[in-house]
Protein backbone atom coordinates (compact mmCIF):
# COMPACT_ATOMS: atom_id res chain seq x y z
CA UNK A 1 0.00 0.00 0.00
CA UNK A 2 0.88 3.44 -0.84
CA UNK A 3 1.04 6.25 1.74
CA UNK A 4 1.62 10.07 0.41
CA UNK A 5 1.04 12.64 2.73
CA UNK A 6 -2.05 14.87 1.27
CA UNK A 7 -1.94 17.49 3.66
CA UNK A 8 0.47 19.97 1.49
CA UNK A 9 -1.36 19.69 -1.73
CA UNK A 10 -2.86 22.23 -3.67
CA UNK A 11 -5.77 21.18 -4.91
CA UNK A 12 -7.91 22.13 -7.99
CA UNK A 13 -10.96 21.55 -9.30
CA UNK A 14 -11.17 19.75 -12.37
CA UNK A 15 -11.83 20.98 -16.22
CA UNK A 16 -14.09 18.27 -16.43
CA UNK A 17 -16.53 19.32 -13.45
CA UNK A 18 -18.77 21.38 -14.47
CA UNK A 19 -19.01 23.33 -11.06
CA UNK A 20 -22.69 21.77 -9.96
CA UNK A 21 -23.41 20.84 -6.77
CA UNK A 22 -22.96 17.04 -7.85
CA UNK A 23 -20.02 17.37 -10.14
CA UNK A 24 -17.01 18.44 -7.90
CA UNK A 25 -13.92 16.68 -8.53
CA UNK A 26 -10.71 17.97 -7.45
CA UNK A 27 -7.66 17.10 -8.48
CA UNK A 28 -3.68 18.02 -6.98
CA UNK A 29 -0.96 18.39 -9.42
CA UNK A 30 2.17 18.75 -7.22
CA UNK A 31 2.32 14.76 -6.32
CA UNK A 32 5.32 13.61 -9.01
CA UNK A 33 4.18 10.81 -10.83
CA UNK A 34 0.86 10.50 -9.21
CA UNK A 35 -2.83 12.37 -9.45
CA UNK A 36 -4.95 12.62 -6.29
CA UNK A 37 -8.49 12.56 -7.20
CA UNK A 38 -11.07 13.63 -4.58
CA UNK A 39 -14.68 14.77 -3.35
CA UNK A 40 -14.93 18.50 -3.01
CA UNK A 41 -17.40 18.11 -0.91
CA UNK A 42 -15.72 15.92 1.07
CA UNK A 43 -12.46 17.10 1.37
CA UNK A 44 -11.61 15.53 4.56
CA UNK A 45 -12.47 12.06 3.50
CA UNK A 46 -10.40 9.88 0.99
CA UNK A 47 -8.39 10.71 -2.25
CA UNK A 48 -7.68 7.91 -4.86
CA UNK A 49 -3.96 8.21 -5.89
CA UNK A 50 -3.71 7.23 -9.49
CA UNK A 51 -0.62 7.46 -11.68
CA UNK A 52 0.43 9.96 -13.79
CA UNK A 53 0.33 7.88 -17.52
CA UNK A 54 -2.97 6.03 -15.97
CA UNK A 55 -4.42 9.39 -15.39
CA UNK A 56 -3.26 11.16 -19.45
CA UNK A 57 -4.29 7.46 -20.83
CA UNK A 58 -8.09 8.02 -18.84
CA UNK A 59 -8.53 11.76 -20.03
CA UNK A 60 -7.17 11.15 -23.05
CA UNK A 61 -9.78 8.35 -23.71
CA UNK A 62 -12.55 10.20 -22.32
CA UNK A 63 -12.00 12.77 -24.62
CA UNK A 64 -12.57 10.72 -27.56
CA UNK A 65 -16.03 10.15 -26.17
């Protein structure tokens, strides 16, 4: 398991939310080689760590869509 301390990170919310009250997902760019992915409204609770090529690959793909 992978721990990274969160606490530091400067987070942003995404390109892709479209600032609704149901579509807030933030995003921290300052992790190398990893994207934290989290609930704005929920900013306390967990982030899902994905890598950096897993995370170009995903937006990359949903972009074709």
């Amino acid at each position: 398991m992978i721990t990274v301390d969160l606490r530091r990170a400067v987070w942003r919310k995404s390109t892709y939310s479209d600032g609704g009250a149901n579509n807030c997902l933030e995003v921290a760019d300052d992790i190398p080689g990893l994207v934290p992915v989290r609930d704005s409204k929920n900013p306390t609770g967990p982030a899902l760590l994905i890598s950096a090529t897993a995370w170009t690959e995903f937006v990359a793909f949903a972009a074709r869509r």
